[in-house]
Protein backbone atom coordinates (compact mmCIF):
# COMPACT_ATOMS: atom_id res chain seq x y z
CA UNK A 1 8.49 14.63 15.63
CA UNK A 2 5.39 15.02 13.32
CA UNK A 3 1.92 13.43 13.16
CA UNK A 4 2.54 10.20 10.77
CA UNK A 5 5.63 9.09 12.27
CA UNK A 6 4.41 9.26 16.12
CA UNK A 7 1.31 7.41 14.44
CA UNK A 8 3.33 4.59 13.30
CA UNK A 9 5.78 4.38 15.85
CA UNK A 10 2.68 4.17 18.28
CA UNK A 11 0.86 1.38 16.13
CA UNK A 12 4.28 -0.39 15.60
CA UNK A 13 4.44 -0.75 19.61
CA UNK A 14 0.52 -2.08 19.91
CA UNK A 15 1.82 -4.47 17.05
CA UNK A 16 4.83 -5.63 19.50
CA UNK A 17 2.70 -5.98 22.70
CA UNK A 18 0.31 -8.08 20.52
CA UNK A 19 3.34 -10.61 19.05
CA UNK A 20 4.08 -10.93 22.75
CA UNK A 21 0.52 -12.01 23.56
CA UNK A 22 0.38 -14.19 20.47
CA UNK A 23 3.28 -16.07 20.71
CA UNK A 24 2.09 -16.32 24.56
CA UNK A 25 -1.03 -17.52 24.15
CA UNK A 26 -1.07 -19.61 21.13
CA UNK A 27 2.09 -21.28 23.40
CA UNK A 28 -0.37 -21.54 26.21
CA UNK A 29 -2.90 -23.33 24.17
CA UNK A 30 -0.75 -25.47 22.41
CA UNK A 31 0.33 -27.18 25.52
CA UNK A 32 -3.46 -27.68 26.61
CA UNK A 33 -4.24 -29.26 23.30
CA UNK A 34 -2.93 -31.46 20.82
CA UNK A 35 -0.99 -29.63 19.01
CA UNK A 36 2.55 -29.14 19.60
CA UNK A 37 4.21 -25.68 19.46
CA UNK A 38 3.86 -22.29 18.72
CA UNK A 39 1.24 -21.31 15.79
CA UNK A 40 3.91 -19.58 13.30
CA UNK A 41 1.84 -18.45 10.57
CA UNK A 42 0.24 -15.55 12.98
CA UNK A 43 3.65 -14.46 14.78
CA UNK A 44 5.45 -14.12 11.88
CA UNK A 45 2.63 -12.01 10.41
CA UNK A 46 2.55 -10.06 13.19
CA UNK A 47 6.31 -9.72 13.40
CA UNK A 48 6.18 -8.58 9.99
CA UNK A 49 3.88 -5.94 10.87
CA UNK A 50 5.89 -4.74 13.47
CA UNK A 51 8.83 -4.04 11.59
CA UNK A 52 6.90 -2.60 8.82
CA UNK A 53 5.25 0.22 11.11
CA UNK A 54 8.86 0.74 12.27
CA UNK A 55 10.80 1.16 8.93
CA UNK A 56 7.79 3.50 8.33
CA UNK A 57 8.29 5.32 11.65
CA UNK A 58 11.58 5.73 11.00
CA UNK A 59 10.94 6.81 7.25
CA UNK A 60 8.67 9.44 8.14
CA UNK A 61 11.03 10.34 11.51
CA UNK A 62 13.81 11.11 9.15
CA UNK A 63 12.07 12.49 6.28
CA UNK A 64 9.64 15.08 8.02
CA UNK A 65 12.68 16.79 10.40
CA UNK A 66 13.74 18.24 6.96
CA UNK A 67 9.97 20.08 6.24
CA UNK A 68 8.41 22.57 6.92
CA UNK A 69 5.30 22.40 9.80
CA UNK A 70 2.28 20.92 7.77
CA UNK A 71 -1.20 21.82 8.36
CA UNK A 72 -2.05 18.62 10.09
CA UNK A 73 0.84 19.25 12.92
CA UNK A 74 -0.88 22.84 13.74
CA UNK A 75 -3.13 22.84 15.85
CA UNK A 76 -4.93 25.81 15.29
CA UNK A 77 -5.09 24.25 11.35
CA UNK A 78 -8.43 24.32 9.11
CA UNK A 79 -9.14 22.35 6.74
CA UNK A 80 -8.91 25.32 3.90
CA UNK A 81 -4.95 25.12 4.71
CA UNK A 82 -3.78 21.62 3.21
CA UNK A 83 -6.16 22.83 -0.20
CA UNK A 84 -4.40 22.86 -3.60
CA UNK A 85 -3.76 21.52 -6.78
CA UNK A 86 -3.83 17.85 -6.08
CA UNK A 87 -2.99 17.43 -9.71
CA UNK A 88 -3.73 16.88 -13.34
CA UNK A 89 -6.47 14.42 -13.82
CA UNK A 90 -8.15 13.80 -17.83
CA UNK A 91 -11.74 14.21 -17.97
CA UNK A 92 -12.09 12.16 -21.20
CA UNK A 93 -9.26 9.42 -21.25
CA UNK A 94 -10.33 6.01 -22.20
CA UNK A 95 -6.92 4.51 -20.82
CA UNK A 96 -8.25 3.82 -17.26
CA UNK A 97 -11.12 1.87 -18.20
CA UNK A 98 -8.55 0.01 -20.57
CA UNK A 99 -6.57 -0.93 -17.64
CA UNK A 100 -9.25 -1.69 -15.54
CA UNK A 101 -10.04 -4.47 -18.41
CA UNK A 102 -6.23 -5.47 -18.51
CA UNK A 103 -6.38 -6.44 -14.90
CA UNK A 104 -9.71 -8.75 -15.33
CA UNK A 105 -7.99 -10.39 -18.23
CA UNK A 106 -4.62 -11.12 -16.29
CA UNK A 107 -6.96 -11.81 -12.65
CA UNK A 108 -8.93 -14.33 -14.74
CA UNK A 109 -5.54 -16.04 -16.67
CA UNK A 110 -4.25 -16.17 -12.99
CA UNK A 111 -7.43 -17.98 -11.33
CA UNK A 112 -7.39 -20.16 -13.91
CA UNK A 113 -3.47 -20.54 -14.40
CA UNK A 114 -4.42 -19.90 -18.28
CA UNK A 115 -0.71 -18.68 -19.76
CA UNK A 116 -1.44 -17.33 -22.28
CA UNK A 117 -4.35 -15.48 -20.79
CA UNK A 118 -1.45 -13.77 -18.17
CA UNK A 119 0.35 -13.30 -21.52
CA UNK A 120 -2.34 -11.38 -23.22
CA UNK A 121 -3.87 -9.51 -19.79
CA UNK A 122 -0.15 -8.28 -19.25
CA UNK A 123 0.41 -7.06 -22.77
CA UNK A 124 -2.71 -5.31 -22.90
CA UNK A 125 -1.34 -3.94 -18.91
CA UNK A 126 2.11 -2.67 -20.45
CA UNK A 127 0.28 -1.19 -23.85
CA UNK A 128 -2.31 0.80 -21.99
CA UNK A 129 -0.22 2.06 -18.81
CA UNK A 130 2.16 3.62 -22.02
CA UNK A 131 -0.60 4.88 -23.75
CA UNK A 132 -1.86 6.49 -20.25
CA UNK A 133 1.05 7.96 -19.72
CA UNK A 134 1.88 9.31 -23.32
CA UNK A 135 -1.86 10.38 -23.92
CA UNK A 136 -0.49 14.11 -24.25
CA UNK A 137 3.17 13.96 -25.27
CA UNK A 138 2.13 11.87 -28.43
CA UNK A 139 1.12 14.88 -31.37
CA UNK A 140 -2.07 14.46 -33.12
CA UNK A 141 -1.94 14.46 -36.66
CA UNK A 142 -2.54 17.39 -38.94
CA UNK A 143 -4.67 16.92 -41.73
């Protein structure tokens, strides 16, 4: 078993032994108190969690038995090892700061439940995420 899935299976069991001592003592309280029951909104987030950390455990468990040993398994590993090309990234595109933009305009339409605002900000989402992603398959024109 590699690194990230012993990682999550190991946080997905402190995120069971905490739902155990949630539901406990929010139980425990609510008897002292007024308030009837177990708090819910907590448990179930923490329930949620849990399962989460083990659908990624068992992701990773499943996925990483078909690799290769990575530099992080290794111990003996530097940090020169997991170097390379991490990938293509334009020095001059305009597009990001574009989207950036589109998300203020469809975050502000949403605080203020302004449709057509979430109308526009998506449009303007949709037009630049294409144009981000066609920036070099589009040709330029020849003069």
């Amino acid at each position: 078993m590699k690194s990230s899935a012993k990682i999550m299976y190991g946080l997905a069991t402190f995120l069971l032994i905490m739902t155990v001592i949630y539901f406990v003592a929010t139980a425990k309280v609510a008897d002292a108190g007024s308030i009837q029951g177990i708090e819910w909104a907590g448990g179930t987030g923490l329930t949620l969690a849990t399962g989460l950390c083990l659908m990624l455990g068992g992701y990773f468990h499943f996925t990483e038995r078909r690799m290769d040993i990575l530099p992080e398994d290794w111990e003996e590993a530097e940090v020169e090892d997991k170097t390379g090309m991490l990938g293509f990234f334009s020095p001059s595109s305009i597009w990001p700061a574009v989207m950036a933009g589109a998300i203020a305009v469809l975050g502000f339409g949403i605080v203020y439940m302004h449709y057509w605002l979430i109308a526009f900000g998506a449009m303007i989402l949709i037009w630049s995420g294409t144009m981000l992603n066609l920036q070099y398959g589009i040709p330029k024109e020849k003069h």
